[in-house]
C-alpha atoms as a PDB file:
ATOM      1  CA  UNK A   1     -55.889 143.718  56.637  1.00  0.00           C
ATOM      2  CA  UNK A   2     -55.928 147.391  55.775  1.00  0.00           C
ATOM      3  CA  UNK A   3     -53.578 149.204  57.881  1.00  0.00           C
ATOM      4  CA  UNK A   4     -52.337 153.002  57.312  1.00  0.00           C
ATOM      5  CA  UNK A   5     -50.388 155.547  58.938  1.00  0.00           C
ATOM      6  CA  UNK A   6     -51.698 158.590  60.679  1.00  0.00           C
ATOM      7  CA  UNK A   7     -49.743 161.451  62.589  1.00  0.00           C
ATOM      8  CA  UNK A   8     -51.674 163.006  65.965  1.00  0.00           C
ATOM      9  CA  UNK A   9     -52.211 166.423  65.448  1.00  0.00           C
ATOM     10  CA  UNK A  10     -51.334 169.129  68.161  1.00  0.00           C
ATOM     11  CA  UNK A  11     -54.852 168.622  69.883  1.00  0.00           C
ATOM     12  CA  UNK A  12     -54.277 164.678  70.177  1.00  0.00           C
ATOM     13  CA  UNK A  13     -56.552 164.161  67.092  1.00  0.00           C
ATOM     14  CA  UNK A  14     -56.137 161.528  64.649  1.00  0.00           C
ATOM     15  CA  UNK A  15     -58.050 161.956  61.445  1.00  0.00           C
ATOM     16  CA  UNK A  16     -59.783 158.238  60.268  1.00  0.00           C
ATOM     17  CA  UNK A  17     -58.776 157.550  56.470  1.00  0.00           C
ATOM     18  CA  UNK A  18     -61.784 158.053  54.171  1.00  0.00           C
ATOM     19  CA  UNK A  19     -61.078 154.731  52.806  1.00  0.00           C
ATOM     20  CA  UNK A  20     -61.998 153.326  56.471  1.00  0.00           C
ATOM     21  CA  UNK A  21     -65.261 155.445  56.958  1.00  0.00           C
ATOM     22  CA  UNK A  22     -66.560 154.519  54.072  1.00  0.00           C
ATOM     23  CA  UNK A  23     -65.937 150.407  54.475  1.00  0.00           C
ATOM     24  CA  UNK A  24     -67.638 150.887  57.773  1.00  0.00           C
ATOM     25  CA  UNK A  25     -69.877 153.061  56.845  1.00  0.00           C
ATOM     26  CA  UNK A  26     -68.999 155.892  59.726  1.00  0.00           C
ATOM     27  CA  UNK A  27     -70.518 159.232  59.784  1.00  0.00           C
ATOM     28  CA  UNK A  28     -69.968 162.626  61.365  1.00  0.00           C
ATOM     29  CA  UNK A  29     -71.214 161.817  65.046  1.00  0.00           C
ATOM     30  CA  UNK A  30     -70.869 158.352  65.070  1.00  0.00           C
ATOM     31  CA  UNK A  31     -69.925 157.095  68.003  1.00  0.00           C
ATOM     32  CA  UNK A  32     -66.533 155.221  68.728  1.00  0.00           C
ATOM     33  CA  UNK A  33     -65.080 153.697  71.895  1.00  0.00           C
ATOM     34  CA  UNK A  34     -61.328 153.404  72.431  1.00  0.00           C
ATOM     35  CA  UNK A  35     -59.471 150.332  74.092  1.00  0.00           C
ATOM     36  CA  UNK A  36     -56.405 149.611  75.587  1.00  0.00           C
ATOM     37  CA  UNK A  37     -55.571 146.046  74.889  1.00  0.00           C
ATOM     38  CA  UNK A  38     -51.378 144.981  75.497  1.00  0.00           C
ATOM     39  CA  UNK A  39     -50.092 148.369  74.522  1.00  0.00           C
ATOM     40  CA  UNK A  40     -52.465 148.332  71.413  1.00  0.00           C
ATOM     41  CA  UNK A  41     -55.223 151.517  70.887  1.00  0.00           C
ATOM     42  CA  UNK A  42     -58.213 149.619  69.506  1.00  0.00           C
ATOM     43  CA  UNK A  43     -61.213 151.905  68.193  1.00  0.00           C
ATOM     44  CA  UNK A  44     -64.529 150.108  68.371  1.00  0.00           C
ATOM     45  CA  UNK A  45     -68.318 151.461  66.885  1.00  0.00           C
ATOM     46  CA  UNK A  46     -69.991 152.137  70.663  1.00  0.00           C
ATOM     47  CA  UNK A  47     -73.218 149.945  71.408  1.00  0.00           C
ATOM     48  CA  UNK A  48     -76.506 151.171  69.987  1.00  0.00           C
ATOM     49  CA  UNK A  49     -78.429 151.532  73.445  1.00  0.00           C
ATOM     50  CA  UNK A  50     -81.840 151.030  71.521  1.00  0.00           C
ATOM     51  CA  UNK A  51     -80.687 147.865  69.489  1.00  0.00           C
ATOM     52  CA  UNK A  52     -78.799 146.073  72.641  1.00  0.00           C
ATOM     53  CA  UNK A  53     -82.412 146.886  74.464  1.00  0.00           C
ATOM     54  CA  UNK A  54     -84.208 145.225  72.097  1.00  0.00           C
ATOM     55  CA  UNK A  55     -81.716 142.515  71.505  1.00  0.00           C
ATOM     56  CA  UNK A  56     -81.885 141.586  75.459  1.00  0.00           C
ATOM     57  CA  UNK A  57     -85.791 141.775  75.242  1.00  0.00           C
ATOM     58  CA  UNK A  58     -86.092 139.426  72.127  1.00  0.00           C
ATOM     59  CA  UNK A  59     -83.894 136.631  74.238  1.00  0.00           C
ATOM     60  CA  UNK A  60     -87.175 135.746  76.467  1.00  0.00           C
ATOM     61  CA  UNK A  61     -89.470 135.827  73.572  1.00  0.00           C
ATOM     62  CA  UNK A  62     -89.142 131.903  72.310  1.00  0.00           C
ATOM     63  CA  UNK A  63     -89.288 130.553  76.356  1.00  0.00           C
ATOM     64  CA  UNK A  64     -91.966 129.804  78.566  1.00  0.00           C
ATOM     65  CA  UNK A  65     -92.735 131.654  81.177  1.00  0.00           C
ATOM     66  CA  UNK A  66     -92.158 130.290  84.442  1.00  0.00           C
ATOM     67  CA  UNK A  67     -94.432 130.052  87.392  1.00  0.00           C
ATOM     68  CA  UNK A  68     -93.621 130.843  91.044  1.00  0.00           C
ATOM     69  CA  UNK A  69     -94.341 126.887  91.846  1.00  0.00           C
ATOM     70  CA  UNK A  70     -91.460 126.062  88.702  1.00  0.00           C
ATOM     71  CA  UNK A  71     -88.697 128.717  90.094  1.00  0.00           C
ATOM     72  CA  UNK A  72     -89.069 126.890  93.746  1.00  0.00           C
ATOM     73  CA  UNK A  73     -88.659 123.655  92.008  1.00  0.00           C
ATOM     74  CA  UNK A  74     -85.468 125.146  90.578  1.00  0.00           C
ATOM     75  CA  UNK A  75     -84.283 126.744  93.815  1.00  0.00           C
ATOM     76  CA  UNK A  76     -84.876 123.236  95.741  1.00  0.00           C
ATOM     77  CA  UNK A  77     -82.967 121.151  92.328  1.00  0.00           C
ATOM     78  CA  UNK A  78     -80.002 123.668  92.910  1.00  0.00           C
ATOM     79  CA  UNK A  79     -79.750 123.354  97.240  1.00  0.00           C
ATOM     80  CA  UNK A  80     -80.251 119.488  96.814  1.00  0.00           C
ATOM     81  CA  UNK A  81     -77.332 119.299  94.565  1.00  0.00           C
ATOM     82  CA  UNK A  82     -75.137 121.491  97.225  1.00  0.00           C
END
């Protein structure tokens, strides 16, 4: 695990080593989102809006569709197990 030391500047900046960008490939305006996780700042790449849209759409593509007459069948399997 790679881990180096970085001062915060007088703006609250903190300046990414180049020896990170470049292993993770990060450019000028890519964007980051920071966590909070048990007194820990964690710095993750932010979600790609167009690939987690296209991700969610390719989950349907290998079913079958499903008819109104199959989705009651479902809704009366799930009240007849209540």
């Amino acid at each position: 695990m790679l881990q180096l030391k970085r001062f915060i500047g007088p703006k609250g900046q903190v300046v990414l080593p180049k020896d990170i960008r470049n292993q993770l490939n990060l450019q000028t305006g890519t964007e980051v989102m920071f966590k909070i996780e048990e007194n820990k700042i964690v710095i993750e790449l932010a979600a790609d809006p167009k690939q987690y849209v296209e991700e969610f759409c390719a989950i349907g593509k290998n079913m079958k569709p499903i008819t109104m007459k199959g989705l009651k069948k479902i809704q009366e399997e799930q009240y007849e197990q209540r």
